[in-house]
C-alpha atoms as a PDB file:
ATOM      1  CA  UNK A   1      -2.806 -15.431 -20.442  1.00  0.00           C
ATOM      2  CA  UNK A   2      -5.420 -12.743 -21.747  1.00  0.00           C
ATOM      3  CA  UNK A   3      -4.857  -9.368 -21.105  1.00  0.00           C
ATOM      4  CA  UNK A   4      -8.394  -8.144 -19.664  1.00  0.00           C
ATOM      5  CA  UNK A   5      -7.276  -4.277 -18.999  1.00  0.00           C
ATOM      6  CA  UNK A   6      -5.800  -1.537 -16.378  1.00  0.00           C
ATOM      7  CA  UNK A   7      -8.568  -0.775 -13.989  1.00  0.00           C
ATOM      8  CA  UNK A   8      -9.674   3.086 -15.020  1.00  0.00           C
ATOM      9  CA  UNK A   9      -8.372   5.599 -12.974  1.00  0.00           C
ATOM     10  CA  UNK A  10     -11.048   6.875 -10.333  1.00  0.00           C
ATOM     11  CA  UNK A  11     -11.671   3.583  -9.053  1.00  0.00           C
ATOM     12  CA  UNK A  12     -10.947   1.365  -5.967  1.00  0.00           C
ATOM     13  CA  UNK A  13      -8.299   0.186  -7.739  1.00  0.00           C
ATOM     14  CA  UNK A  14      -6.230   2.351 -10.277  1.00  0.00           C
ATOM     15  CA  UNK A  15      -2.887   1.843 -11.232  1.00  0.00           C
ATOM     16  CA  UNK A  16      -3.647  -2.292 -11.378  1.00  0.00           C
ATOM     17  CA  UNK A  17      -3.814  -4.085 -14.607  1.00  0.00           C
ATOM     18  CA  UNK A  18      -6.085  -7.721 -14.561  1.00  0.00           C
ATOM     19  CA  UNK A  19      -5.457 -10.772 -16.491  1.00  0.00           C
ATOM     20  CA  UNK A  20      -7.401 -13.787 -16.865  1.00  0.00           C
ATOM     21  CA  UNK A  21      -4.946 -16.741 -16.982  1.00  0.00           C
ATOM     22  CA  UNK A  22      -5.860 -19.812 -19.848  1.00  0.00           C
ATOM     23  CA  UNK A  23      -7.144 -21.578 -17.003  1.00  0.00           C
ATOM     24  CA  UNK A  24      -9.729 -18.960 -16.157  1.00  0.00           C
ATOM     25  CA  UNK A  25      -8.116 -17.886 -12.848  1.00  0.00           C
ATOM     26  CA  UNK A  26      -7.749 -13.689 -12.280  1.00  0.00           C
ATOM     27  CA  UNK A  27      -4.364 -12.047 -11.802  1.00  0.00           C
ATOM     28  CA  UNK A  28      -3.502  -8.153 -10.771  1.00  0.00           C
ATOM     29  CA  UNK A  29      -0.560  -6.857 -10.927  1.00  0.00           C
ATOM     30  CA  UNK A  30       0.200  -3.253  -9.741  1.00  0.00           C
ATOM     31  CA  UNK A  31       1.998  -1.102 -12.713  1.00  0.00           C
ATOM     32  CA  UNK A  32       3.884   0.701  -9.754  1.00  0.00           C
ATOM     33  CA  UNK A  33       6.359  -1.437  -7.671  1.00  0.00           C
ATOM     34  CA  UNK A  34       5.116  -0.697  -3.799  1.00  0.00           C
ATOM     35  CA  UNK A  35       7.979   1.099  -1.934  1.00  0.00           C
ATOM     36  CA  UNK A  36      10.619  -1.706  -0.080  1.00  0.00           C
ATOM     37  CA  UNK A  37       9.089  -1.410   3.568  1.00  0.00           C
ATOM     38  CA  UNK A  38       5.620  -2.026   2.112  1.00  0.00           C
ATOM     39  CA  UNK A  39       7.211  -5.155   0.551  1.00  0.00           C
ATOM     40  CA  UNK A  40       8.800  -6.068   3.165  1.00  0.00           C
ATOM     41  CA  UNK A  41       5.398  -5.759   5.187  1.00  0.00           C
ATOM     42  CA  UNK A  42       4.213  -8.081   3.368  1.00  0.00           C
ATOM     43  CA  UNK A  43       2.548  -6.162   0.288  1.00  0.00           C
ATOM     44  CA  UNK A  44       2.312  -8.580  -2.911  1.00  0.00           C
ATOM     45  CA  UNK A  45       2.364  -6.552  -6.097  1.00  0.00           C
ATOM     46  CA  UNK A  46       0.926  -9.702  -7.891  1.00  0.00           C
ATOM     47  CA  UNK A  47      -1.908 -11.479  -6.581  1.00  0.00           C
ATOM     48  CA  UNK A  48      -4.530 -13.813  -7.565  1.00  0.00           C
ATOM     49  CA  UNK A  49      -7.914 -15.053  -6.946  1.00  0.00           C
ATOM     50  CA  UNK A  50     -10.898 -17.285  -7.954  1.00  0.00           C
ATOM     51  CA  UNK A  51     -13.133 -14.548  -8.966  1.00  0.00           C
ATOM     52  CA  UNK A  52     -13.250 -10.664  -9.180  1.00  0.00           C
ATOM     53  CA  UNK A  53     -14.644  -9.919  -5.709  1.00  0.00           C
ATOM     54  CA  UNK A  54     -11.818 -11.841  -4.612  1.00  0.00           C
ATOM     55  CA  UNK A  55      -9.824 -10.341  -6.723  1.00  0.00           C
ATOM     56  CA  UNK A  56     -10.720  -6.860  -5.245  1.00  0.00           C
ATOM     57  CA  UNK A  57     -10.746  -7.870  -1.765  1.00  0.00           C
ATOM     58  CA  UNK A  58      -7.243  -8.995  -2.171  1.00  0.00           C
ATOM     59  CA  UNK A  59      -6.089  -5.957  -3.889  1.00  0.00           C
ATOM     60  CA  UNK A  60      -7.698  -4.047  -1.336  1.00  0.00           C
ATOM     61  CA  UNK A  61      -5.737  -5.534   1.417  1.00  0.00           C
ATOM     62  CA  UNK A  62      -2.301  -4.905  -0.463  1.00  0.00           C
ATOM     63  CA  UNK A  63      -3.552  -1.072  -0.835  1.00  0.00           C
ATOM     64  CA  UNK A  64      -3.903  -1.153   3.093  1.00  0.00           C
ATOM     65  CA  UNK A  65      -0.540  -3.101   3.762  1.00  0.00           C
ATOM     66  CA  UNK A  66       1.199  -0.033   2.121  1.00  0.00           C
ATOM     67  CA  UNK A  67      -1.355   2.518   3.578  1.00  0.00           C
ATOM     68  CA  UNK A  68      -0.600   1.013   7.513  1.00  0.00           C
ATOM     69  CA  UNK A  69       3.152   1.101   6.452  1.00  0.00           C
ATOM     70  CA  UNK A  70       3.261   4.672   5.414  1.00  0.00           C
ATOM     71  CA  UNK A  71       1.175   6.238   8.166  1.00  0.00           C
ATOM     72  CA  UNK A  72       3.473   4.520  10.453  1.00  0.00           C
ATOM     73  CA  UNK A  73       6.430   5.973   8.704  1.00  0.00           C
ATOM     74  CA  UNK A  74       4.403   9.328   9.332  1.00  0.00           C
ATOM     75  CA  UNK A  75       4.337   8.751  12.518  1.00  0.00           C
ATOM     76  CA  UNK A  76       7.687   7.928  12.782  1.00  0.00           C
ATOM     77  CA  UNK A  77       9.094  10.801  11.223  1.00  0.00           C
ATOM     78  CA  UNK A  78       6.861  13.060  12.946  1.00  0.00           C
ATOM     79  CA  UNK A  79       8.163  11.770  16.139  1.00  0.00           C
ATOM     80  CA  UNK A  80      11.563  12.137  15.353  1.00  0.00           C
ATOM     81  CA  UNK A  81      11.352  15.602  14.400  1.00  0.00           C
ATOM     82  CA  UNK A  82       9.675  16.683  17.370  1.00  0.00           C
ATOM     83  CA  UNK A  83      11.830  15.166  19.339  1.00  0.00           C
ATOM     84  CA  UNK A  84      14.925  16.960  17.335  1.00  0.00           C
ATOM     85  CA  UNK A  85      13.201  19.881  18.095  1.00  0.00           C
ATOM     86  CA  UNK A  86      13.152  19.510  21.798  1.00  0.00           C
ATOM     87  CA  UNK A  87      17.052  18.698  21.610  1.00  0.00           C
ATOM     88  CA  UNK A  88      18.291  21.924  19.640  1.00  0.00           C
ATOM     89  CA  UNK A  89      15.782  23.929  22.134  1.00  0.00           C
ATOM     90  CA  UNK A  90      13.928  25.070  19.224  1.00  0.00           C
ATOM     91  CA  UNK A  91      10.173  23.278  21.301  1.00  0.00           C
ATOM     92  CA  UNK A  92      10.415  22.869  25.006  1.00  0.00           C
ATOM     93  CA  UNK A  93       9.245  19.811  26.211  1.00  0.00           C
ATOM     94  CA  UNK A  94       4.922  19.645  27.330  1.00  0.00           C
ATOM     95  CA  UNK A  95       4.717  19.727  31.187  1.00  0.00           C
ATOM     96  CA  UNK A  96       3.663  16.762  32.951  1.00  0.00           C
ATOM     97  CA  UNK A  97       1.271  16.802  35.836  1.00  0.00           C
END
């Protein structure tokens, strides 16, 4: 395989390097493992594709595997501590109509 570079920071795609195989086909793999729950999400840290727009598309989705994961996290934790909050009486609970 040919090493063909680390896409330049400031891009769509930092932090990836690309190699072109011997048989011409495109590889990326991410220098930074993603964390386990984006893994286990389903976020490949090596891909491949045909072509570079491919490439990029598939990168892309990775990239919003592990985004969707950690917002949901987010979520999750904000939830949680809210809800903490409403148990030690530190929030009291919204009023429903």
């Amino acid at each position: 395989m040919k090493h063909v570079g680390t896409v330049a920071s400031g891009t769509g795609f930092a932090g990836w390097r690309i190699i072109r195989s011997n048989a011409g086909r495109l590889w990326a793999s991410r220098e930074q493992p993603f964390p386990v729950a984006a893994e286990r999400a389903g976020a490949y840290r090596t891909v491949d594709a045909d072509d570079l727009m491919e490439l990029c598309q598939v990168i892309g989705q990775q990239e919003a595997i592990a985004e969707q994961v950690a917002a949901s996290a987010g979520l999750e934790r904000t939830a949680r501590s809210a809800s903490r909050a409403v148990q030690e009486g530190v929030v009291k609970p919204a009023a429903t109509a």
